[in-house]
Protein backbone atom coordinates (compact mmCIF):
# COMPACT_ATOMS: atom_id res chain seq x y z
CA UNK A 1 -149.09 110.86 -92.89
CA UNK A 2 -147.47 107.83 -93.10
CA UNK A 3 -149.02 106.35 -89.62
CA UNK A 4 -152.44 107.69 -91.13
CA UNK A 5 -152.09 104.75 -93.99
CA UNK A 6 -150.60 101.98 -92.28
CA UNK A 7 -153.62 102.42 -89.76
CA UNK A 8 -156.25 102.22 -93.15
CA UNK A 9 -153.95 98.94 -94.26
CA UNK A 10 -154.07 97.64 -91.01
CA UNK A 11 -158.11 98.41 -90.96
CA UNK A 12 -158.22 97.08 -94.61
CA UNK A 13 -157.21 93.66 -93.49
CA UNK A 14 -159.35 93.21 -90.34
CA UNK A 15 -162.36 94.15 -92.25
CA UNK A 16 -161.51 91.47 -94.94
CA UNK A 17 -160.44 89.37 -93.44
CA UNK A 18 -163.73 89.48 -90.63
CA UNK A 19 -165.69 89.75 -93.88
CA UNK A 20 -164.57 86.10 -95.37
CA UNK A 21 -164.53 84.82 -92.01
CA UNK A 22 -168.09 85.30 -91.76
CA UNK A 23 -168.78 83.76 -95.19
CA UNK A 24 -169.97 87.30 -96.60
CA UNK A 25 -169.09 89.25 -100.17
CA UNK A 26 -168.72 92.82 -100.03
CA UNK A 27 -172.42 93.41 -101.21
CA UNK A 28 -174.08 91.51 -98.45
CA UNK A 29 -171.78 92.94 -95.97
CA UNK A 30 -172.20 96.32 -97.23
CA UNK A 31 -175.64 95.85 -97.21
CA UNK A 32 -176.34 94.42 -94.01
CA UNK A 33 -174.36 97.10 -92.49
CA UNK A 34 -176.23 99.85 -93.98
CA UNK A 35 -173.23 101.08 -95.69
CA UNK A 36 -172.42 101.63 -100.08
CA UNK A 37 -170.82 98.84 -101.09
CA UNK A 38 -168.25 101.47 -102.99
CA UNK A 39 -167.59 102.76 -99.44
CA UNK A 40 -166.91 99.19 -98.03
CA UNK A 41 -164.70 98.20 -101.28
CA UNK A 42 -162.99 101.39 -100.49
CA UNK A 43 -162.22 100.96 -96.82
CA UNK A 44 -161.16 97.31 -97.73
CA UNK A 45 -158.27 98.98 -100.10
CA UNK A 46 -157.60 101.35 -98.25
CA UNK A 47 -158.76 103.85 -99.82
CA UNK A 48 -160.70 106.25 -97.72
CA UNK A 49 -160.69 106.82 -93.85
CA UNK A 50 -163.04 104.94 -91.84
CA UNK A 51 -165.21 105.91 -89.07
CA UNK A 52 -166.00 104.54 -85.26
CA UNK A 53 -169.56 104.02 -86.85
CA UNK A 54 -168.59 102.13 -90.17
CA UNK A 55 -166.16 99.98 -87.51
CA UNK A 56 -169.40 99.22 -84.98
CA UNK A 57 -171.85 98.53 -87.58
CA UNK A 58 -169.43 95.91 -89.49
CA UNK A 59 -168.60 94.84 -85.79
CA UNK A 60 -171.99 94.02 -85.61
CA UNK A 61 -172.77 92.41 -88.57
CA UNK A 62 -169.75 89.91 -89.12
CA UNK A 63 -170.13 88.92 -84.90
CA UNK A 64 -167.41 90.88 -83.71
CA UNK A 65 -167.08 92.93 -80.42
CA UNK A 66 -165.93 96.11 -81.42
CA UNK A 67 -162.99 95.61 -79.06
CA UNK A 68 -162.06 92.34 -81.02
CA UNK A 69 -161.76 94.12 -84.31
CA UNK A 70 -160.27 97.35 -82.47
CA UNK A 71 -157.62 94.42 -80.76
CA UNK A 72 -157.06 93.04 -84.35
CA UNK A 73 -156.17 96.20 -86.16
CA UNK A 74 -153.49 97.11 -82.87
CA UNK A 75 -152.40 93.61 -84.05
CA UNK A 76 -151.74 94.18 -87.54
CA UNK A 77 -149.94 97.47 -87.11
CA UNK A 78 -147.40 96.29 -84.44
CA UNK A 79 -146.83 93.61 -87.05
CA UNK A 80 -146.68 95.93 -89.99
CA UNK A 81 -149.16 96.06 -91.77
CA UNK A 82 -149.67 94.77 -95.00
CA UNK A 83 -150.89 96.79 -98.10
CA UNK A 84 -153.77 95.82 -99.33
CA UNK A 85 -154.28 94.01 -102.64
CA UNK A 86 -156.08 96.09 -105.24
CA UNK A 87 -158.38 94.51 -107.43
CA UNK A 88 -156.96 94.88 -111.06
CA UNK A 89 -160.55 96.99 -112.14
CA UNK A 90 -160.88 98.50 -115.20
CA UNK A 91 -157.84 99.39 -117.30
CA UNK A 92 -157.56 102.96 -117.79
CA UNK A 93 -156.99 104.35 -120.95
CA UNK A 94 -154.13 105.98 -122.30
CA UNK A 95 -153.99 109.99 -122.57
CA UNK A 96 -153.86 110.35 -126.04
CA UNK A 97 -150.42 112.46 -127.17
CA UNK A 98 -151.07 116.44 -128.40
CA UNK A 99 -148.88 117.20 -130.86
């Protein structure tokens, strides 16, 4: 399990970072990748699995080889990978008390 989310941090951060390297925002990334831009904000948090195709299509998009990115996330987890920063969002409200 724990392998299973240093590999989405490590995928998190290549995919960012690949993203703002190319001068992109999620949106246009999402979009010219033919993905949901709530499925790209998740995969750059870490938050959900990613596939070969999501990988090949953002590949394609921000002017990578798919080796390149596949060689950058190897990268990041034999450095440890970092967690990814969450975007503060919206608050969440309180569960109110029963009595």
């Amino acid at each position: 399990m724990e392998n299973t989310q240093k590999l989405r941090w490590a995928t998190a951060w290549v995919v960012c970072e690949a993203r703002i390297s190319a001068g992109m925002t999620q949106d246009q990334l999402a979009g010219l990748a033919g993905l949901a831009t709530i499925r790209l904000r998740r995969l750059e948090h870490a938050g959900r699995d990613t596939s070969l195709d999501d990988l090949m299509r953002i590949a394609g998009v921000v002017k990578l080889d798919l080796m390149e990115i596949t060689r950058r996330i190897e990268e990041e987890m034999r450095r440890g990978p970092r967690k990814p920063v969450t975007p503060p969002g919206r608050p969440r409200k309180k569960a109110k008390k029963r009595s």
